[in-house]
PDB file of N, CA and C in Angstrom:
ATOM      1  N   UNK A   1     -23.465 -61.702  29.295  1.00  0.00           N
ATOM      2  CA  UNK A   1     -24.564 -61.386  28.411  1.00  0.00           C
ATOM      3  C   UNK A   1     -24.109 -60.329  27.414  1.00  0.00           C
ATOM      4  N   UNK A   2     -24.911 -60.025  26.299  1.00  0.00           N
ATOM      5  CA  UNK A   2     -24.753 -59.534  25.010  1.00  0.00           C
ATOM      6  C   UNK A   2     -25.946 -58.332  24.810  1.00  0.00           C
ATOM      7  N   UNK A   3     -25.680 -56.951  24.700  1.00  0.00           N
ATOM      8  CA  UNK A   3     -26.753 -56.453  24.032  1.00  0.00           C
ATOM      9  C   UNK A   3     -26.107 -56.317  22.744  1.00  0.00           C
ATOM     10  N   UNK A   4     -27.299 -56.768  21.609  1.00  0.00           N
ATOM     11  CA  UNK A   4     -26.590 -56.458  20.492  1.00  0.00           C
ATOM     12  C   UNK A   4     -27.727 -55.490  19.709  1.00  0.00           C
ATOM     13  N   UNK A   5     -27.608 -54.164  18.876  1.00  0.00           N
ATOM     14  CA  UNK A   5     -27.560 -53.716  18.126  1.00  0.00           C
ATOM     15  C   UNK A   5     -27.800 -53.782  16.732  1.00  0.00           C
ATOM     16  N   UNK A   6     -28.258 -54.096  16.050  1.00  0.00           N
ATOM     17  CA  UNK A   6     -28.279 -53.884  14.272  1.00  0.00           C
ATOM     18  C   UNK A   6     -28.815 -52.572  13.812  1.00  0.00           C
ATOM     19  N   UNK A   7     -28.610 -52.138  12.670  1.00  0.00           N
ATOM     20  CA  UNK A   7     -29.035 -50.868  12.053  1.00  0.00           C
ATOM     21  C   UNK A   7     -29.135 -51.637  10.278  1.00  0.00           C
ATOM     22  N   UNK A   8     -30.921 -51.678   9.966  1.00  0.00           N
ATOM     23  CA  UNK A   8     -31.173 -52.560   8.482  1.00  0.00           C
ATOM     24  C   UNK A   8     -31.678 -52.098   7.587  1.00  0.00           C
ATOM     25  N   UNK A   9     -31.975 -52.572   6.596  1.00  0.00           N
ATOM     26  CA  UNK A   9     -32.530 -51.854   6.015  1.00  0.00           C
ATOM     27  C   UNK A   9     -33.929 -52.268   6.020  1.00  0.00           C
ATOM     28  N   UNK A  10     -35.263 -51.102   5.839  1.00  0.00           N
ATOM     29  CA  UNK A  10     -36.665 -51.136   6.301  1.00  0.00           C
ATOM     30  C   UNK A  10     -37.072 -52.736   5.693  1.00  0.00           C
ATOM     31  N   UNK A  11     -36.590 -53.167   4.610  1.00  0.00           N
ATOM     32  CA  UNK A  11     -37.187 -53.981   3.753  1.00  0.00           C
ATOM     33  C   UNK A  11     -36.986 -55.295   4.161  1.00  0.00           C
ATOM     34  N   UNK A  12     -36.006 -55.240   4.886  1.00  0.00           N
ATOM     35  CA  UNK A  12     -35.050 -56.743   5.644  1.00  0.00           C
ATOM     36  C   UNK A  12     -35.621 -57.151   6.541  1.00  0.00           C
ATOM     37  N   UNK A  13     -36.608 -56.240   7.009  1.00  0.00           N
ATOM     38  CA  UNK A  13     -37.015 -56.875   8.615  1.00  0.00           C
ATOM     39  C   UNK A  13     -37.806 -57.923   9.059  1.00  0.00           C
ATOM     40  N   UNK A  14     -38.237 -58.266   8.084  1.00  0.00           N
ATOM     41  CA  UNK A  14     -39.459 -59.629   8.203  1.00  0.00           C
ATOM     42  C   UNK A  14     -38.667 -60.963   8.052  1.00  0.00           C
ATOM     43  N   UNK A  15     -37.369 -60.544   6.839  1.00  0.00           N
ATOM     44  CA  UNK A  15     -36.525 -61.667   7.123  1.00  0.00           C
ATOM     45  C   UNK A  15     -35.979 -61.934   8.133  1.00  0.00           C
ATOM     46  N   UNK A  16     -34.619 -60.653   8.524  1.00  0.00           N
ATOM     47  CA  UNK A  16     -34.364 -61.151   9.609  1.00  0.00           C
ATOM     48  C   UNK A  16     -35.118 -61.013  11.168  1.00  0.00           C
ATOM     49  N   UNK A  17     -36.320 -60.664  11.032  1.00  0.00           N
ATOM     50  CA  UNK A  17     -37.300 -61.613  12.283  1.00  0.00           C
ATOM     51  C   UNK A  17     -37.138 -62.989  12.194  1.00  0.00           C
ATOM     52  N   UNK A  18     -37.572 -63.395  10.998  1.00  0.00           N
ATOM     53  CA  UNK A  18     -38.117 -64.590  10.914  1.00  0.00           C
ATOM     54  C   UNK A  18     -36.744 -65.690  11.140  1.00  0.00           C
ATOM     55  N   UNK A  19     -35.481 -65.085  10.373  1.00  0.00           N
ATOM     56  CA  UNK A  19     -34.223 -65.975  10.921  1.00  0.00           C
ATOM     57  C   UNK A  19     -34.279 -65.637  12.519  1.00  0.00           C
ATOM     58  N   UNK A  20     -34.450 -65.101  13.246  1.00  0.00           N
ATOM     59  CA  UNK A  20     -34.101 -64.913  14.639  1.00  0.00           C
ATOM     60  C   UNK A  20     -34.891 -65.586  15.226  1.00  0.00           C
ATOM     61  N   UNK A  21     -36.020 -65.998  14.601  1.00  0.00           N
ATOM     62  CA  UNK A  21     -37.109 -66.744  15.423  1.00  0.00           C
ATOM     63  C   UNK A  21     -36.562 -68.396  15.203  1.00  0.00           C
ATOM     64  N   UNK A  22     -36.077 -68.658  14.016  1.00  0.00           N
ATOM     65  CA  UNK A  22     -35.532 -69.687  13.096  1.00  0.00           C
ATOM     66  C   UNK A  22     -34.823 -69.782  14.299  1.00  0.00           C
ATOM     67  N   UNK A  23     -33.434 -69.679  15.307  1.00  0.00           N
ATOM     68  CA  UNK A  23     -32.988 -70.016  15.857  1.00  0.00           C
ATOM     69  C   UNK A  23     -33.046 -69.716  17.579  1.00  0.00           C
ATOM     70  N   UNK A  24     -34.354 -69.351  18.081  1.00  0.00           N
ATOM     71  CA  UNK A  24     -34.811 -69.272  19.016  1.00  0.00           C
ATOM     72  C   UNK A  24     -34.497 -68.035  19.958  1.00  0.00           C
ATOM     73  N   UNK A  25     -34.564 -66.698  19.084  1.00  0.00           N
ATOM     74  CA  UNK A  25     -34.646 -65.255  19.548  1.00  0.00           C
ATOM     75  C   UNK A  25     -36.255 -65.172  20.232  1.00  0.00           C
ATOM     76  N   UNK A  26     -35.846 -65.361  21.241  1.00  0.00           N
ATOM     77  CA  UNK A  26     -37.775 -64.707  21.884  1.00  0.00           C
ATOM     78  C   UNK A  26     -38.099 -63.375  22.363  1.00  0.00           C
ATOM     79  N   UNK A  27     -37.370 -62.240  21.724  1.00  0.00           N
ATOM     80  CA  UNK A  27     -37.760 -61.205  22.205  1.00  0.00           C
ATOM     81  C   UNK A  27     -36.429 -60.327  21.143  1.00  0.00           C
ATOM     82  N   UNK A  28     -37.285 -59.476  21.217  1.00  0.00           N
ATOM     83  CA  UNK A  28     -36.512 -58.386  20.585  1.00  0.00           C
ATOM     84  C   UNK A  28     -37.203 -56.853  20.592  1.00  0.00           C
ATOM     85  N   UNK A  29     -36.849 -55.737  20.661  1.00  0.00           N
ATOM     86  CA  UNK A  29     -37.287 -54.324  20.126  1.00  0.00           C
ATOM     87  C   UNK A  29     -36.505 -53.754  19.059  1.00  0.00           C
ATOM     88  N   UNK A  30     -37.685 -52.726  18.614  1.00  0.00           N
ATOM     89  CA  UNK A  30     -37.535 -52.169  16.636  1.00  0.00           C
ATOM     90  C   UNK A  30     -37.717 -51.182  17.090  1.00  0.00           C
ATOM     91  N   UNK A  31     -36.815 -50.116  16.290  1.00  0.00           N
ATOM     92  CA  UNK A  31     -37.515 -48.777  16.629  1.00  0.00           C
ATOM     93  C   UNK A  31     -36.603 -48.233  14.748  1.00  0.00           C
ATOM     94  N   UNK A  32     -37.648 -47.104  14.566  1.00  0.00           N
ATOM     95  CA  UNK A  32     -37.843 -46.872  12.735  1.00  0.00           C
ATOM     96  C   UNK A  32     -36.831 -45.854  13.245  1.00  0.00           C
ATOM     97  N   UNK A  33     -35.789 -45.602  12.598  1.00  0.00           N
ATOM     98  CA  UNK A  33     -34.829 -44.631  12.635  1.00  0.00           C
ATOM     99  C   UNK A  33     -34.289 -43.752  11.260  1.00  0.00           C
ATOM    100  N   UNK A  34     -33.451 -42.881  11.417  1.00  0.00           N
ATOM    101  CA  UNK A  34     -33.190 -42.138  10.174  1.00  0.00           C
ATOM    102  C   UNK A  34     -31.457 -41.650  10.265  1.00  0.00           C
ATOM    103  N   UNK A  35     -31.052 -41.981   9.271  1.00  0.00           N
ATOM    104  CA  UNK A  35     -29.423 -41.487   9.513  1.00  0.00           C
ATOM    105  C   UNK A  35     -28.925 -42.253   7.973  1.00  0.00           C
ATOM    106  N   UNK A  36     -27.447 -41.393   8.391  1.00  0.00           N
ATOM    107  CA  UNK A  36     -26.930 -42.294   6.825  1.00  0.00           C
ATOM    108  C   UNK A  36     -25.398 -42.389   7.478  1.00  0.00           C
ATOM    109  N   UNK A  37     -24.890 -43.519   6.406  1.00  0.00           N
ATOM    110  CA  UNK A  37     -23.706 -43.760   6.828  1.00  0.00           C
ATOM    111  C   UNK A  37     -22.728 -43.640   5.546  1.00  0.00           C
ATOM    112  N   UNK A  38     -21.631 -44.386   4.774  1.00  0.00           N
ATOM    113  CA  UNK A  38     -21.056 -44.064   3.414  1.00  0.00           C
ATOM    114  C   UNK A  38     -22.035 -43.862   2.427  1.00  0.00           C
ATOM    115  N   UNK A  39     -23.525 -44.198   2.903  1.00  0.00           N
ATOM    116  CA  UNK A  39     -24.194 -44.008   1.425  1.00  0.00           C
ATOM    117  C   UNK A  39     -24.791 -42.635   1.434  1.00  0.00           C
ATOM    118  N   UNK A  40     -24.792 -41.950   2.332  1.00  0.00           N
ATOM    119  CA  UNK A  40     -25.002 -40.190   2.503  1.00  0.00           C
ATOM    120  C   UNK A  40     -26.119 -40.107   1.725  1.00  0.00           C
ATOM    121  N   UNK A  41     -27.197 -40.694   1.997  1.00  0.00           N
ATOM    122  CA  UNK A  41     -28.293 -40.748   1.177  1.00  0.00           C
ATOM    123  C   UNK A  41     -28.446 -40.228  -0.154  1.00  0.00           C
ATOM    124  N   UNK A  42     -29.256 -39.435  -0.542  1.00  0.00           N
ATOM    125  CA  UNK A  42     -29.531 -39.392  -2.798  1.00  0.00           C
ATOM    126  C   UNK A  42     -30.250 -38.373  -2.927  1.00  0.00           C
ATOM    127  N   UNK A  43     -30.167 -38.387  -4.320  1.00  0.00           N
ATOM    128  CA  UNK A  43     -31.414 -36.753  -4.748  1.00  0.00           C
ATOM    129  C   UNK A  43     -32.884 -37.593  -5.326  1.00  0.00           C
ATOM    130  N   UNK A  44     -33.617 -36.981  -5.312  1.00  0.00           N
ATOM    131  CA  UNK A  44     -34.985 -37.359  -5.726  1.00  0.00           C
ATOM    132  C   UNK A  44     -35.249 -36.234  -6.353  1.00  0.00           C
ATOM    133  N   UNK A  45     -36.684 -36.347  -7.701  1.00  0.00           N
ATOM    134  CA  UNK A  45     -37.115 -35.362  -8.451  1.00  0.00           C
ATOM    135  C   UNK A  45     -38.614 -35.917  -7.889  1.00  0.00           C
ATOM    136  N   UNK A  46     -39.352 -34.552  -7.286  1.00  0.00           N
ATOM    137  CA  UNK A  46     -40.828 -34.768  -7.015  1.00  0.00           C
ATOM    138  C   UNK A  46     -41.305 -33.160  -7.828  1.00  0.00           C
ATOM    139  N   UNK A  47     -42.200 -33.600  -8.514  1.00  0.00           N
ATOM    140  CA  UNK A  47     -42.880 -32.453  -8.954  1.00  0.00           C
ATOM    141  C   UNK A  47     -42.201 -31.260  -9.788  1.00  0.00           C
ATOM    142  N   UNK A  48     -41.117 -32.464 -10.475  1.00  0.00           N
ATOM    143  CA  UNK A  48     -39.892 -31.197 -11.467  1.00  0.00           C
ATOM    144  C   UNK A  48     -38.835 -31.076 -10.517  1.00  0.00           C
ATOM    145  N   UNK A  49     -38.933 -30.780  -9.462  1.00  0.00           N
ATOM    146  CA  UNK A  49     -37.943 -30.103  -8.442  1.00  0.00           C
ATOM    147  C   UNK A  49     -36.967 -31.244  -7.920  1.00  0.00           C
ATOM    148  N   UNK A  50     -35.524 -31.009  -7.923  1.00  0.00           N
ATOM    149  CA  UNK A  50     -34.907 -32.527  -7.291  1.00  0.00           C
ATOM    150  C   UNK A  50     -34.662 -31.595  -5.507  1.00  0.00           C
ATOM    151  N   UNK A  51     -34.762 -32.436  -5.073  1.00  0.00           N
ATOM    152  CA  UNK A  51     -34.144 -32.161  -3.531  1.00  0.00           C
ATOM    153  C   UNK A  51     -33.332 -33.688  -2.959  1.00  0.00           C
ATOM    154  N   UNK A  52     -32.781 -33.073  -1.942  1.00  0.00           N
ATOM    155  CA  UNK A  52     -31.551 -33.989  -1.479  1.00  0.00           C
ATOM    156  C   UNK A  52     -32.390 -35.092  -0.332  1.00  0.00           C
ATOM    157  N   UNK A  53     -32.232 -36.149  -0.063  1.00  0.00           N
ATOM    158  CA  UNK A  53     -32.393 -36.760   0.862  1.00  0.00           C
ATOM    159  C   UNK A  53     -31.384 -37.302   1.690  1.00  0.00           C
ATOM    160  N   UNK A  54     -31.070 -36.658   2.887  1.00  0.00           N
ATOM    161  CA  UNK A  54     -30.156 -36.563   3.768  1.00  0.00           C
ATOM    162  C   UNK A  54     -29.208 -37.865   4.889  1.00  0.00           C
ATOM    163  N   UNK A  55     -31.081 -38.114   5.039  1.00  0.00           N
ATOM    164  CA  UNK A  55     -31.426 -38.880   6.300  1.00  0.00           C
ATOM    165  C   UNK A  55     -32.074 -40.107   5.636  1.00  0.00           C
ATOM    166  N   UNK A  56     -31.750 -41.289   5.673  1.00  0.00           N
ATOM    167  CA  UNK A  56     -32.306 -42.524   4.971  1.00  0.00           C
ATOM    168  C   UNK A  56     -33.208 -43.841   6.141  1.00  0.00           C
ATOM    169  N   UNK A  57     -34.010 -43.738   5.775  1.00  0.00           N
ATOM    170  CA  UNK A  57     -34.754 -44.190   6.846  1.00  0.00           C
ATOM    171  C   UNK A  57     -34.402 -45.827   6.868  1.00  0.00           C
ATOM    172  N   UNK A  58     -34.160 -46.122   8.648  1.00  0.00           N
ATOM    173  CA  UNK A  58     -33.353 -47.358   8.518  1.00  0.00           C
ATOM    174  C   UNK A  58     -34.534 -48.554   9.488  1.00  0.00           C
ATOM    175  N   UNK A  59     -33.769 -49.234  10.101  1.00  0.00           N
ATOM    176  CA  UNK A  59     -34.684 -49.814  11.237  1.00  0.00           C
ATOM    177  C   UNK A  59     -33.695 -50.320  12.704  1.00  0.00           C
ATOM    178  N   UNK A  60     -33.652 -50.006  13.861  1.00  0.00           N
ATOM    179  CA  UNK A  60     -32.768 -50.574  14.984  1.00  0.00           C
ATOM    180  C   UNK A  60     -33.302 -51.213  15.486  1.00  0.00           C
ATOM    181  N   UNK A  61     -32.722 -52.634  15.441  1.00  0.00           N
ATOM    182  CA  UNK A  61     -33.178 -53.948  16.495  1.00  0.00           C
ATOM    183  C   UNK A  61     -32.304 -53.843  17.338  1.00  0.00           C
ATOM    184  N   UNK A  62     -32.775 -54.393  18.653  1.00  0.00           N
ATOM    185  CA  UNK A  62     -32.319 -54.190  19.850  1.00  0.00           C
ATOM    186  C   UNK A  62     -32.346 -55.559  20.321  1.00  0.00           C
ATOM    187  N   UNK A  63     -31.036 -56.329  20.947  1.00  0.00           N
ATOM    188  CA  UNK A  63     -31.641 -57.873  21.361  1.00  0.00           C
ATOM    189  C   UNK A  63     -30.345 -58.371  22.208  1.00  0.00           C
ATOM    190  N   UNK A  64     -31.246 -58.488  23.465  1.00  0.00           N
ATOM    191  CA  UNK A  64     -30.541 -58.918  24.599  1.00  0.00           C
ATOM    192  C   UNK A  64     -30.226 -60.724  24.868  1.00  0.00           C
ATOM    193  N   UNK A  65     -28.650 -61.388  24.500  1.00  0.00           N
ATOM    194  CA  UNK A  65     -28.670 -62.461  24.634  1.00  0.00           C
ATOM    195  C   UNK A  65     -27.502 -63.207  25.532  1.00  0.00           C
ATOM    196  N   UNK A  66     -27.700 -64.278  25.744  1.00  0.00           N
ATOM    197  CA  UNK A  66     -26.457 -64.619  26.762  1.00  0.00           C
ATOM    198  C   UNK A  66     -25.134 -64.879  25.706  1.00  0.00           C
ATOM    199  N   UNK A  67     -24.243 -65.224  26.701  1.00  0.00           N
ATOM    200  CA  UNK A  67     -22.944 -64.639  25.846  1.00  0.00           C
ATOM    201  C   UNK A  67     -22.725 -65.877  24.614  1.00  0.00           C
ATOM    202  N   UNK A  68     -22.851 -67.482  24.818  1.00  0.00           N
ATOM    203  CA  UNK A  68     -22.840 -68.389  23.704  1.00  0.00           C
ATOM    204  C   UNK A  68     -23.661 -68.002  22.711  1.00  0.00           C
ATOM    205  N   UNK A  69     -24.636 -67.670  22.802  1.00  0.00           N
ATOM    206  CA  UNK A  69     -25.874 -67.021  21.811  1.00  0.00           C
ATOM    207  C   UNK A  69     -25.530 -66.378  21.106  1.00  0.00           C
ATOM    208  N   UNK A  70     -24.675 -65.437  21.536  1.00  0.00           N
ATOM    209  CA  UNK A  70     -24.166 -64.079  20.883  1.00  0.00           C
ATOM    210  C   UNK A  70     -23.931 -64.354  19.071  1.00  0.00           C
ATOM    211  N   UNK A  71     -22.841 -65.276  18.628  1.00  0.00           N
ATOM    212  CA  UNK A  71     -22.107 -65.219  17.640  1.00  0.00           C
ATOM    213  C   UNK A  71     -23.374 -65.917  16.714  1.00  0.00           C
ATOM    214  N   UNK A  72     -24.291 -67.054  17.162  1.00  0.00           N
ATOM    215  CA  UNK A  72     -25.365 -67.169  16.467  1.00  0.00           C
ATOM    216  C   UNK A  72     -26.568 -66.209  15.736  1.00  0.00           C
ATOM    217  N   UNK A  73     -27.016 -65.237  16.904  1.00  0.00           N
ATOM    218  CA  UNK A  73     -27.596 -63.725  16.643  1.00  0.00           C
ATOM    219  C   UNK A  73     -27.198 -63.124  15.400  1.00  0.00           C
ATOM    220  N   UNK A  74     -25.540 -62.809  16.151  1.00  0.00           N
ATOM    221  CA  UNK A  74     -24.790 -62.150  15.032  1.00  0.00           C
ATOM    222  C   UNK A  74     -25.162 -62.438  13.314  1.00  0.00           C
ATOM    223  N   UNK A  75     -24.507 -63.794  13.265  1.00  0.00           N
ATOM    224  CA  UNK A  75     -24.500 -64.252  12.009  1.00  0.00           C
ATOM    225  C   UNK A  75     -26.006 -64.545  11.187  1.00  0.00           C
ATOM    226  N   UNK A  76     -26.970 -64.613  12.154  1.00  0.00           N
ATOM    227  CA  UNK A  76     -28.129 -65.201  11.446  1.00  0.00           C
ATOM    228  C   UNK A  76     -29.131 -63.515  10.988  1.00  0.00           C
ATOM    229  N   UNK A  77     -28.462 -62.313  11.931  1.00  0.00           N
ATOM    230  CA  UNK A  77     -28.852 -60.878  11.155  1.00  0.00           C
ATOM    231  C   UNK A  77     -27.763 -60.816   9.960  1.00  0.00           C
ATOM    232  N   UNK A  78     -26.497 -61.232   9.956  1.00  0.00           N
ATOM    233  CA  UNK A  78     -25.827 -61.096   8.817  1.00  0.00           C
ATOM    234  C   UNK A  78     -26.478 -61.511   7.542  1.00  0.00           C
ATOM    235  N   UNK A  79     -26.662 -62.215   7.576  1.00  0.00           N
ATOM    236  CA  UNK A  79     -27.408 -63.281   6.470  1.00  0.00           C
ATOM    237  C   UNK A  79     -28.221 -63.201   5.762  1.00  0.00           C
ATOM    238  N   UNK A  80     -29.394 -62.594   6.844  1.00  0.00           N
ATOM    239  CA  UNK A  80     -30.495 -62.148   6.240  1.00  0.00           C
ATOM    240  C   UNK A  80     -30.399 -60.738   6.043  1.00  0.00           C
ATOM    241  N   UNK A  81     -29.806 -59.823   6.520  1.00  0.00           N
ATOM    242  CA  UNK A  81     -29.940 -58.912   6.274  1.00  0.00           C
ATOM    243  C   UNK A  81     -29.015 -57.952   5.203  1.00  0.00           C
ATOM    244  N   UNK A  82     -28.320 -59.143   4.780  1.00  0.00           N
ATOM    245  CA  UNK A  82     -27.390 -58.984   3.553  1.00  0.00           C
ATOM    246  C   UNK A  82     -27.882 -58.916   1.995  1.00  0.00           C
ATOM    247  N   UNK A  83     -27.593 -57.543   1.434  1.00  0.00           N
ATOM    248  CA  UNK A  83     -28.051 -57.337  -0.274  1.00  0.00           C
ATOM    249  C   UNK A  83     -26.893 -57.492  -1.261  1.00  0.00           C
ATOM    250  N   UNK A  84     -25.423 -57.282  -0.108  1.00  0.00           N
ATOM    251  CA  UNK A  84     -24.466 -56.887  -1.223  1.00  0.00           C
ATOM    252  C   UNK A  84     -24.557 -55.241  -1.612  1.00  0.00           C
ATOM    253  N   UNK A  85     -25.132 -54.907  -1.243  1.00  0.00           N
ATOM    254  CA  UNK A  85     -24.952 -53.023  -1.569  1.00  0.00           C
ATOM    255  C   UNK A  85     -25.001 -52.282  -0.478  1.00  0.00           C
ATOM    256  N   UNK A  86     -24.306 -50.991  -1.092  1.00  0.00           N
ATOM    257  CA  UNK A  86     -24.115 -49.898  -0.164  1.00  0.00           C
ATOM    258  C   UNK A  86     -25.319 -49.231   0.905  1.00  0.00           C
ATOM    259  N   UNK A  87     -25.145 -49.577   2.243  1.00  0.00           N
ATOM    260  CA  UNK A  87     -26.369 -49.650   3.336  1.00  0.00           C
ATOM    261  C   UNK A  87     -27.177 -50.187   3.696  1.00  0.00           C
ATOM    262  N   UNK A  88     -26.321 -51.917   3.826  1.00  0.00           N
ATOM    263  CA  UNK A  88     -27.093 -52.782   4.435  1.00  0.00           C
ATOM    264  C   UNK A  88     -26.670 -52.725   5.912  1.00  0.00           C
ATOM    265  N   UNK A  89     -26.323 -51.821   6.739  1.00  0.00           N
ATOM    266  CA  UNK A  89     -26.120 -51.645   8.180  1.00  0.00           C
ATOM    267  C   UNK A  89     -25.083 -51.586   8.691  1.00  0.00           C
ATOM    268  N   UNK A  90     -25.467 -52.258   9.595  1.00  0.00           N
ATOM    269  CA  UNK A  90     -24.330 -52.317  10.474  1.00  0.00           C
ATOM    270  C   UNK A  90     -24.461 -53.059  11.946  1.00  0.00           C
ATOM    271  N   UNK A  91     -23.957 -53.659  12.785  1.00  0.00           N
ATOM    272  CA  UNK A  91     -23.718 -54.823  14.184  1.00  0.00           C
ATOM    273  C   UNK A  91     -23.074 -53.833  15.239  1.00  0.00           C
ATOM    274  N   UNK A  92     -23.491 -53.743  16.293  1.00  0.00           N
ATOM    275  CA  UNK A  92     -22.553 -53.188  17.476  1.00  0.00           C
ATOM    276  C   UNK A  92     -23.170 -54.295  18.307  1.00  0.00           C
ATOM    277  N   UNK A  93     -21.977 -54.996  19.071  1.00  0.00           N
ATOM    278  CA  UNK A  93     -22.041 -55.324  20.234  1.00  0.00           C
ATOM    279  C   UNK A  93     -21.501 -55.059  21.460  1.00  0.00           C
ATOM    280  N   UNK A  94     -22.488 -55.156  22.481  1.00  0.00           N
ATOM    281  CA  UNK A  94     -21.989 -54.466  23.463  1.00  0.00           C
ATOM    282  C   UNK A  94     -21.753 -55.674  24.972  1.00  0.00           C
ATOM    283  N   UNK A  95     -20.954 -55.141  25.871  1.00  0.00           N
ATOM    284  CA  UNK A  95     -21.436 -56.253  27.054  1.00  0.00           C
ATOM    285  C   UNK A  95     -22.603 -55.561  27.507  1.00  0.00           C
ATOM    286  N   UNK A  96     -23.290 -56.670  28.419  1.00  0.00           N
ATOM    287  CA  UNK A  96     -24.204 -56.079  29.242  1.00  0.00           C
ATOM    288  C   UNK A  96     -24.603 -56.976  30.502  1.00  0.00           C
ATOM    289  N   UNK A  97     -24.344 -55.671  31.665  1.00  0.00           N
ATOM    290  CA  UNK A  97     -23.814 -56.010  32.797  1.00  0.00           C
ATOM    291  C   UNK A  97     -25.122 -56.489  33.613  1.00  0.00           C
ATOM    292  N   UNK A  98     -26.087 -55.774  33.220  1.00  0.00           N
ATOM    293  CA  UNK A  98     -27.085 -56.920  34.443  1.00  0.00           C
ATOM    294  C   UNK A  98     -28.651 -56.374  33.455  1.00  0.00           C
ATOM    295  N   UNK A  99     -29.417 -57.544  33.807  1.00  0.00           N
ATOM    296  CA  UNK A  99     -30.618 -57.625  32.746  1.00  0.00           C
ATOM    297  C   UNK A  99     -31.865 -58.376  34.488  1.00  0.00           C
ATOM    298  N   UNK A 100     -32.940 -57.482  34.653  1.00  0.00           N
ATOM    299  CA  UNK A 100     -33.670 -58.213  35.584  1.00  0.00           C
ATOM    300  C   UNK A 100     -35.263 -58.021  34.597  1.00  0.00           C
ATOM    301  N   UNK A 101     -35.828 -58.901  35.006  1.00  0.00           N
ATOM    302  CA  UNK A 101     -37.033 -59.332  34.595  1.00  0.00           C
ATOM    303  C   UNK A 101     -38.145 -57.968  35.821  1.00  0.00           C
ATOM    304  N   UNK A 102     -38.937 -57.428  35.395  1.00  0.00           N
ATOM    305  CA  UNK A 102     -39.118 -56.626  36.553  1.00  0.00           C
ATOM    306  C   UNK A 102     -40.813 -57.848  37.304  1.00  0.00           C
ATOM    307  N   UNK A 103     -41.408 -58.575  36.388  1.00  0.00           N
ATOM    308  CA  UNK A 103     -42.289 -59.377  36.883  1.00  0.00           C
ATOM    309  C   UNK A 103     -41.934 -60.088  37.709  1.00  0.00           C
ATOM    310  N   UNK A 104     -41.222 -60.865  37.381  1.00  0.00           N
ATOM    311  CA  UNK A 104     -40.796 -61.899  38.690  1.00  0.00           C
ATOM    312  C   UNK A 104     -39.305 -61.840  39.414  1.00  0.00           C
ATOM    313  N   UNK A 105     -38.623 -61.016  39.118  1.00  0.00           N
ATOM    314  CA  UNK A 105     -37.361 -60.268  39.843  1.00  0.00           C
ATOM    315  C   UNK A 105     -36.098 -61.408  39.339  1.00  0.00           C
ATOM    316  N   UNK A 106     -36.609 -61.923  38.122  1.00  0.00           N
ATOM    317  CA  UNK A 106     -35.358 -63.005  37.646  1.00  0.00           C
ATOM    318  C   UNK A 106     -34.463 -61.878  36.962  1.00  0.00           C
ATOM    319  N   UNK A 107     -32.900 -62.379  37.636  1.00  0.00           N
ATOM    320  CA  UNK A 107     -31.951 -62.193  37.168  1.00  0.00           C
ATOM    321  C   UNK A 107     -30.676 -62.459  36.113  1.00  0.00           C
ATOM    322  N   UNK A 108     -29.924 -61.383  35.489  1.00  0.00           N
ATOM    323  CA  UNK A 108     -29.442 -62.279  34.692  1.00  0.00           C
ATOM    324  C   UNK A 108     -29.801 -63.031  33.316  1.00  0.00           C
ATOM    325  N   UNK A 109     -29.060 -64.065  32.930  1.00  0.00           N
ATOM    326  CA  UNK A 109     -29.737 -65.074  32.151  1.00  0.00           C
ATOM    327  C   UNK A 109     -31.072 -65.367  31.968  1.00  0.00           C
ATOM    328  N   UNK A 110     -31.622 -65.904  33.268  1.00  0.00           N
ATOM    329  CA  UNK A 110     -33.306 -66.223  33.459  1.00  0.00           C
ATOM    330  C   UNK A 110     -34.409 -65.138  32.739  1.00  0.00           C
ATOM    331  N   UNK A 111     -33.686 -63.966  33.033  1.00  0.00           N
ATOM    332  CA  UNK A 111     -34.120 -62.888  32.671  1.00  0.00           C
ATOM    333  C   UNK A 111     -34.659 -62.164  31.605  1.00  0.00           C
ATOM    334  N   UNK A 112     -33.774 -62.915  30.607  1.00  0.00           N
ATOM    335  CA  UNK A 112     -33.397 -62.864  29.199  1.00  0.00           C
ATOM    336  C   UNK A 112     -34.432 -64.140  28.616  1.00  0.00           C
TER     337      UNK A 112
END
């Protein structure tokens, strides 16, 4: 099995839901995050005054799949979640060693 990781941008996420559903993702978690990576976020002018923005607000999907699945996942967040510019994310995959269902004590695969 596969936990995989993405880091998107806020605006991407309805797409790539909707591709993940497109190829039969039934579950996933989002959580709204903040960080920057080569794009070290920008200056803004509010009220005359510029200040720095540090921290660029992103989005982390979280999605647990078996291991053939994996390279499909992969590619179908690539896709959609692709602008061509600086801080469209980033993929970590990880193994992952055991996944149980806590309702009905399915293990594994089933689980997932």
């Amino acid at each position: 099995m596969k936990y995989i990781i993405a880091i998107i941008k806020p605006f991407k996420l309805d797409e790539v839901r909707e591709a993940l559903s497109d190829i039969g993702v039934q579950g996933l978690t989002i959580t709204e995050v903040r960080g920057f990576g080569r794009q070290k976020g920008h200056s803004e002018l509010y009220r005359g005054a510029e200040y720095v923005v540090d921290f660029l607000p992103k989005v982390r999907m979280e999605i647990a799949v078996s291991d053939e699945f994996a390279d499909q996942v992969i590619e179908a967040i690539e896709k959609a979640a692709n602008t061509g510019q600086v801080g469209d994310g980033k993929i970590f995959v990880f193994e992952l060693e055991q996944a149980i269902r806590i309702r009905t004590g399915e293990k594994q695969d089933e689980a997932l």
